[in-house]
Protein backbone atom coordinates (compact mmCIF):
# COMPACT_ATOMS: atom_id res chain seq x y z
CA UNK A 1 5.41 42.02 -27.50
CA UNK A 2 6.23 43.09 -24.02
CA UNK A 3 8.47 46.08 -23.57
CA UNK A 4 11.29 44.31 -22.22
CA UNK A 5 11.81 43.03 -25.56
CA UNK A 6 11.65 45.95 -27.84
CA UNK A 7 14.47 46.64 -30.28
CA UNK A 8 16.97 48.78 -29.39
CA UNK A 9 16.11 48.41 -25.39
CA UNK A 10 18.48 47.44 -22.70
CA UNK A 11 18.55 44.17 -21.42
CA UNK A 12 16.25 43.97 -18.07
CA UNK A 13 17.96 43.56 -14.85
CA UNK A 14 16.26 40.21 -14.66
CA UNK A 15 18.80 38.98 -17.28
CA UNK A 16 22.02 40.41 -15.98
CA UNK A 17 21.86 38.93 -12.43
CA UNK A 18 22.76 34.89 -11.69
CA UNK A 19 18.46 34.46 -11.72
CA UNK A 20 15.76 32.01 -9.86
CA UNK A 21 15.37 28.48 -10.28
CA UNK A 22 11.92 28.88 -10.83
CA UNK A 23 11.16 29.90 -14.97
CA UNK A 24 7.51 31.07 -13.91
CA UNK A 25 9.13 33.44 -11.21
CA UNK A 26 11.67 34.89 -14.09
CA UNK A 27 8.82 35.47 -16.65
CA UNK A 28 6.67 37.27 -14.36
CA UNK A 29 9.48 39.53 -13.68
CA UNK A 30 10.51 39.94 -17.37
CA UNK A 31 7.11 39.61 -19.16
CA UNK A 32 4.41 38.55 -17.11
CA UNK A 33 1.66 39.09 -19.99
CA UNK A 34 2.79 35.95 -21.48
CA UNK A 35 2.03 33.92 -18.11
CA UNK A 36 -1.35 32.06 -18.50
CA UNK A 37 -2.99 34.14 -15.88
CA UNK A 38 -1.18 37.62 -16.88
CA UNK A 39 -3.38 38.41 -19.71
CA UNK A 40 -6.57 40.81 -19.34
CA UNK A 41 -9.15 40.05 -21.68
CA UNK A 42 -12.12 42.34 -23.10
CA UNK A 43 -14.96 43.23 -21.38
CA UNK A 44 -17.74 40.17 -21.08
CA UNK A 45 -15.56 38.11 -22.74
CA UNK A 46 -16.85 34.41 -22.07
CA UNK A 47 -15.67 30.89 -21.65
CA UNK A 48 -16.68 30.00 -25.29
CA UNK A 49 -13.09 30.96 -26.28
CA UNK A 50 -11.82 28.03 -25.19
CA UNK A 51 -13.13 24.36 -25.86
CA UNK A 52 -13.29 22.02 -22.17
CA UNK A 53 -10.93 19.40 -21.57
CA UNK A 54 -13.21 16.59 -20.29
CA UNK A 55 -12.41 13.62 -18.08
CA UNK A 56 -8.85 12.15 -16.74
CA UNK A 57 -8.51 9.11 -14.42
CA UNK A 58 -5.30 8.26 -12.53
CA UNK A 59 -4.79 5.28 -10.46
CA UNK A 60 -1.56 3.27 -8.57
CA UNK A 61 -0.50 -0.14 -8.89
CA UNK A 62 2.38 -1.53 -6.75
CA UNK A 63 5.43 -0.22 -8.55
CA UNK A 64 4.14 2.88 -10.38
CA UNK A 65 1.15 4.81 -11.51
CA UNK A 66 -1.17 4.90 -14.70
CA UNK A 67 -2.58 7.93 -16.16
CA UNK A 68 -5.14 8.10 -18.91
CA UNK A 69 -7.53 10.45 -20.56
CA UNK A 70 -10.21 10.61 -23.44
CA UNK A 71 -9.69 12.70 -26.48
CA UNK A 72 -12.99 14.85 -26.98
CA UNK A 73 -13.16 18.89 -26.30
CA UNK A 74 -16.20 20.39 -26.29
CA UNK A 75 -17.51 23.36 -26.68
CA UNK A 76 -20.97 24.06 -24.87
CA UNK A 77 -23.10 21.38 -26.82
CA UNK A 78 -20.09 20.32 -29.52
CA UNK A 79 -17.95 18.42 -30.06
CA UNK A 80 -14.91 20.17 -30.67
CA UNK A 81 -12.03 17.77 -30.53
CA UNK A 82 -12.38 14.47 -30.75
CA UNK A 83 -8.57 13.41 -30.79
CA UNK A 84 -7.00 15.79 -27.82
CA UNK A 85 -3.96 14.99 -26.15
CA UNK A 86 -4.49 15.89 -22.57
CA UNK A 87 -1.38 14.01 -20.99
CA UNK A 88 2.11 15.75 -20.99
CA UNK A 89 5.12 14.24 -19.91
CA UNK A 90 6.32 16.74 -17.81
CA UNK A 91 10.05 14.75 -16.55
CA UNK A 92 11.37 10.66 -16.78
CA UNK A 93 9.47 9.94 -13.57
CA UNK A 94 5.92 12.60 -13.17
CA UNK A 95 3.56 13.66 -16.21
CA UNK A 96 0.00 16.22 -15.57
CA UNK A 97 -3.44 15.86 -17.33
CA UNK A 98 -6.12 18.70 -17.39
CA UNK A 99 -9.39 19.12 -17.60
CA UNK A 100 -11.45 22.59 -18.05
CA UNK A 101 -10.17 25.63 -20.33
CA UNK A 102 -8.47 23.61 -22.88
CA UNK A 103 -5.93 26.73 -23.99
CA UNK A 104 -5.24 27.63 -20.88
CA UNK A 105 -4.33 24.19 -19.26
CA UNK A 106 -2.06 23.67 -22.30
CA UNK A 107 -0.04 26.51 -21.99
CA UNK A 108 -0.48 25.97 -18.09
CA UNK A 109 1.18 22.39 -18.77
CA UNK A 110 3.91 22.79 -21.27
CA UNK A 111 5.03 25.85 -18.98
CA UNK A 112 5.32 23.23 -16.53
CA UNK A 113 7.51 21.18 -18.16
CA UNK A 114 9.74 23.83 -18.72
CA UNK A 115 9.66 25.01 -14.94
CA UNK A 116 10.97 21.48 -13.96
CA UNK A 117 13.50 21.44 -16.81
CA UNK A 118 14.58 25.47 -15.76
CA UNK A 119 15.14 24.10 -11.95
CA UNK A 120 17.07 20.97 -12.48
CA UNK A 121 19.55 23.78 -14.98
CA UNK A 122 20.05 25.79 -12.77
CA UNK A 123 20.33 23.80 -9.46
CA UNK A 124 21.64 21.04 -11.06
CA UNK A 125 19.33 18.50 -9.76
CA UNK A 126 15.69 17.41 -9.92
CA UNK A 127 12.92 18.62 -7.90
CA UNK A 128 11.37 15.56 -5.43
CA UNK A 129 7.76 14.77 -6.48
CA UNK A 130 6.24 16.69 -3.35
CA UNK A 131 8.08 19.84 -4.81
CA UNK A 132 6.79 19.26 -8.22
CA UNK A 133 3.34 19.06 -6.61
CA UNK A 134 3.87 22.24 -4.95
CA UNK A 135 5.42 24.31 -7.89
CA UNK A 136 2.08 23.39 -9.49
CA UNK A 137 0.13 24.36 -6.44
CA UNK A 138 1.71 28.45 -6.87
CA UNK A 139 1.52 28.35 -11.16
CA UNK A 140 -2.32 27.52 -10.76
CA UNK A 141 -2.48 30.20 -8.32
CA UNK A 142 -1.37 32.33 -10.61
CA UNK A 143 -3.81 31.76 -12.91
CA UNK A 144 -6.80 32.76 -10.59
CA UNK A 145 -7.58 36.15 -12.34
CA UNK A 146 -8.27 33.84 -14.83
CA UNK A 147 -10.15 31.41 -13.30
CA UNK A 148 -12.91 34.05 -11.57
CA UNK A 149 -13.80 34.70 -15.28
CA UNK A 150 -14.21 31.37 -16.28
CA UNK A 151 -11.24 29.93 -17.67
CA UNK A 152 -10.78 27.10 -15.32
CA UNK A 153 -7.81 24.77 -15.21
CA UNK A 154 -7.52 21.98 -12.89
CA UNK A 155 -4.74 19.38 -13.64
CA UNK A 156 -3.48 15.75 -12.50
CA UNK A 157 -0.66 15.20 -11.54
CA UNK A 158 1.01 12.20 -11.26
CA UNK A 159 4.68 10.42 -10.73
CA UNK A 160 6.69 8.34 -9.49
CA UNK A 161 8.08 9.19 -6.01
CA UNK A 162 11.66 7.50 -6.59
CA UNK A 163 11.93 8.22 -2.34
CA UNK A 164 9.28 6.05 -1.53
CA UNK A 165 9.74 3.86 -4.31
CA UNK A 166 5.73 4.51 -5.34
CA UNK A 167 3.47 5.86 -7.49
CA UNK A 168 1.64 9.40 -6.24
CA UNK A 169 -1.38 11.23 -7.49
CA UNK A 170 -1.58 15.02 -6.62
CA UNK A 171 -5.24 16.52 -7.54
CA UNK A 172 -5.76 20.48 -7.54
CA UNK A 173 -8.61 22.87 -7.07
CA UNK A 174 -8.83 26.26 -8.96
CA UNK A 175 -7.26 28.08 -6.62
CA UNK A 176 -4.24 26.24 -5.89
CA UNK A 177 -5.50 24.13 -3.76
CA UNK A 178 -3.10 20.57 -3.32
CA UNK A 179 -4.27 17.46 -2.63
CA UNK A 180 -2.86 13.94 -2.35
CA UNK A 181 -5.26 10.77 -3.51
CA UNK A 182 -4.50 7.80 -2.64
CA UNK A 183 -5.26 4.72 -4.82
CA UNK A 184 -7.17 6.47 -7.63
CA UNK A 185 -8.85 9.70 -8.89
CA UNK A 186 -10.36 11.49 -11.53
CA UNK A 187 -11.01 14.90 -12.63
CA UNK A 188 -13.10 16.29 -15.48
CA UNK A 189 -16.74 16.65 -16.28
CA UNK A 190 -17.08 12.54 -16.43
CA UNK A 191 -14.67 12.04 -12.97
CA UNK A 192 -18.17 11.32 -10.85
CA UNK A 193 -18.91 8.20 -12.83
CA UNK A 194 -15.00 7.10 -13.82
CA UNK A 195 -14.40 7.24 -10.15
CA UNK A 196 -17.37 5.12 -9.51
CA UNK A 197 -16.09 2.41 -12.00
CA UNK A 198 -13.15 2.80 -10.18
CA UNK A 199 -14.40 2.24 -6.78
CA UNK A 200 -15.72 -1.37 -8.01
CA UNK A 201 -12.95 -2.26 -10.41
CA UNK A 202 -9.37 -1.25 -8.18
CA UNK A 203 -7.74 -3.62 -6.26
CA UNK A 204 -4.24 -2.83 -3.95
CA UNK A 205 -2.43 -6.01 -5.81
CA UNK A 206 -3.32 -4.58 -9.77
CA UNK A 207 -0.10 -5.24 -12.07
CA UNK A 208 0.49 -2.51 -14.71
CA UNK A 209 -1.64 -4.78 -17.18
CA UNK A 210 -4.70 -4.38 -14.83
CA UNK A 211 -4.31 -0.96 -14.31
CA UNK A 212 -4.37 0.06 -17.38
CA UNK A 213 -7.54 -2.02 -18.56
CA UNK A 214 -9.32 -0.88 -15.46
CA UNK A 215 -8.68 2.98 -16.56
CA UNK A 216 -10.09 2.21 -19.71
CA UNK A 217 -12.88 0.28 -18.27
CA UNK A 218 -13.65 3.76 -16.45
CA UNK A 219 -13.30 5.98 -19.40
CA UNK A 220 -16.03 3.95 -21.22
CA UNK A 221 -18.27 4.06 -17.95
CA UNK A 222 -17.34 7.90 -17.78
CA UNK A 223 -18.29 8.46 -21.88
CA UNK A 224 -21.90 6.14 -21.36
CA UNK A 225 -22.82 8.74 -19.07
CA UNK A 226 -21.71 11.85 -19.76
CA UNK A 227 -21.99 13.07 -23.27
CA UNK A 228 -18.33 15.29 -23.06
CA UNK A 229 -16.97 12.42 -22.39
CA UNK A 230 -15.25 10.48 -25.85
CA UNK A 231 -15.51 6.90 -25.89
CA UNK A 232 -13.38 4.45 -27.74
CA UNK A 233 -13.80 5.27 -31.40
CA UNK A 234 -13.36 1.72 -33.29
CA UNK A 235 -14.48 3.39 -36.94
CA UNK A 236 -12.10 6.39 -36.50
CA UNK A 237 -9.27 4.38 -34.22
CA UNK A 238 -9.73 6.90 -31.63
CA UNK A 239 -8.73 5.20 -28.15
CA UNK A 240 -7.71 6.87 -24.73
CA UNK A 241 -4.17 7.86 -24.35
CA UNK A 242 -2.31 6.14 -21.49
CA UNK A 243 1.13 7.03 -19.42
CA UNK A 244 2.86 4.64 -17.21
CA UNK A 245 5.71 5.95 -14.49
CA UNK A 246 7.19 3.50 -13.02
CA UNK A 247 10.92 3.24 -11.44
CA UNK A 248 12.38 3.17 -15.21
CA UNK A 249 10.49 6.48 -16.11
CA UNK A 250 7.51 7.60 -18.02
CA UNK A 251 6.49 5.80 -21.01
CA UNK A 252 3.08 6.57 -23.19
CA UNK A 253 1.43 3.34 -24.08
CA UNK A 254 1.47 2.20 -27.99
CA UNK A 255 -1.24 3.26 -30.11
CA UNK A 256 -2.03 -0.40 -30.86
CA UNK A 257 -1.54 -1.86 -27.04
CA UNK A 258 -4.14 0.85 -26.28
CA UNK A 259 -6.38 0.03 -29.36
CA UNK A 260 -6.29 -4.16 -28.41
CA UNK A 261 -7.72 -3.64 -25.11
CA UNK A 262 -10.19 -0.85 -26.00
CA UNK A 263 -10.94 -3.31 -28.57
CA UNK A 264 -11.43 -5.92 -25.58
CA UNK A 265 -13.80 -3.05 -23.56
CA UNK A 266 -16.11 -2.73 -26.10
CA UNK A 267 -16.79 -6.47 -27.27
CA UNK A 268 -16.94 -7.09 -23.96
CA UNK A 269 -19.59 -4.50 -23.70
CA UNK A 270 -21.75 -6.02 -26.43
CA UNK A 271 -22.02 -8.98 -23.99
CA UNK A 272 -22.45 -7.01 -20.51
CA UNK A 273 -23.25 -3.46 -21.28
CA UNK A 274 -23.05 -2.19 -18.23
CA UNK A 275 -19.57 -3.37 -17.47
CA UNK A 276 -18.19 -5.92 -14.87
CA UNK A 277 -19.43 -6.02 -11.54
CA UNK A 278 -17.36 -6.63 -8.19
CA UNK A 279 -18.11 -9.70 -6.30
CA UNK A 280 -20.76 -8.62 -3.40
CA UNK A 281 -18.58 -10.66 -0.42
């Protein structure tokens, strides 16, 4: 337990003054050893601590955004997890997925959520989307001591902009690094062939319906390639999980809305392996 908290201590100045609106910013002033990135770990300690977080596609339709993820962890050559939950809701209208260091982007996440939640207490109001993406931007900053030795975390993140009455998709890089996509994206050790089933599949007019089979589509494309990638699991009823944000908030997809068109992907499959094609004019 950090010092600051040892019985019989005084309070630390951190808790007697009126504070920050930022929760991460507090912490690291009270007990930063409990921030993702604040820990120091043993000498030639590796990245088999932590199982990986594998692949996460994101994609806009007019009127919101879709986010969806497989459920397998691994673990080198195993399979660690097969029935992760790599989405968090993070507020009514923006959630994050990750992919790499599976501890790490958990805690990285739910500390997140309560970053957004700390803010809107204490200034009484929510933070835009383009803030959200940049309060993201400085907590995975933070974690780059952790990051040079392995532990890599890069999230999704995804909303709906209620501003520009639109879905948004904000991709990150280890070190902080922001980026806006546009259309679609996908992160994870399967994102190179989810974002070409992507490429073929998206179209600008998609309703929510579409959008949601299509990011199925390119999880299944994504797990036929890449082993740490979890397909749909018919004998176990494993299926993706999917969010939708849209102007009435975020919502996560029933389990058996998910499982009917999985179920569609993969008989449809049995007919076309390799998926369907887009029209060549």
């Amino acid at each position: 337990m950090s010092e600051a908290f040892e019985f019989g201590g005084r309070l630390p100045a951190a808790f007697m003054n009126p504070g920050t609106s930022s929760f991460s910013e507090f912490l690291g002033q009270v007990a930063p050893d409990l921030l993702p990135g604040g820990r120091e770990l043993p000498q030639g300690t590796g990245t088999h601590l932590t199982p990986d977080a594998t692949t996460i596609v994101a994609l806009t339709f007019p009127g919101g955004v879709v986010l969806a993820g497989d459920r397998r962890a691994t673990s080198g050559n195993v399979i660690a997890n097969r029935d992760m939950d790599k989405l968090f809701r993070t507020d009514e209208f923006s959630a994050v997925a990750i992919a790499g260091a599976a501890g790490i982007g958990i805690e990285l996440a739910k500390l997140f959520q309560v970053e957004l939640e700390h803010y809107e207490k204490m200034e009484g109001r929510s933070l835009s989307l383009e803030g959200k993406a940049n309060k993201l931007a400085t907590m995975i900053r933070g974690n780059l001591p952790m990051a040079l030795q392995g532990f890599v975390v890069v999230p999704l993140l995804v909303g709906y902009d209620v501003a520009r009455e639109a879905g948004r998709i904000f991709s990150y890089d280890p070190v902080g690094g922001r980026y806006e996509e546009h259309r679609y994206h996908s992160v994870g050790s399967g994102s190179v062939y989810a974002k070409g089933s992507l490429k073929k599949l998206y179209s600008e007019d998609f309703g929510q319906q579409d959008a949601v089979f299509a990011a199925i589509q390119s999880l299944y494309d994504a797990a036929d390639d890449d082993s740490a990638t979890g397909g749909p699991d018919v004998h176990r009823k494993i299926y993706p999980l999917v969010d939708v944000i849209t102007d009435e908030g975020h919502k996560r997809l029933p389990a058996d809305e998910v499982e009917r068109l999985a179920t569609q992907v993969v008989e449809g499959r049995a007919q076309r392996p390799d998926g369907p094609t887009a029209p060549l004019h």
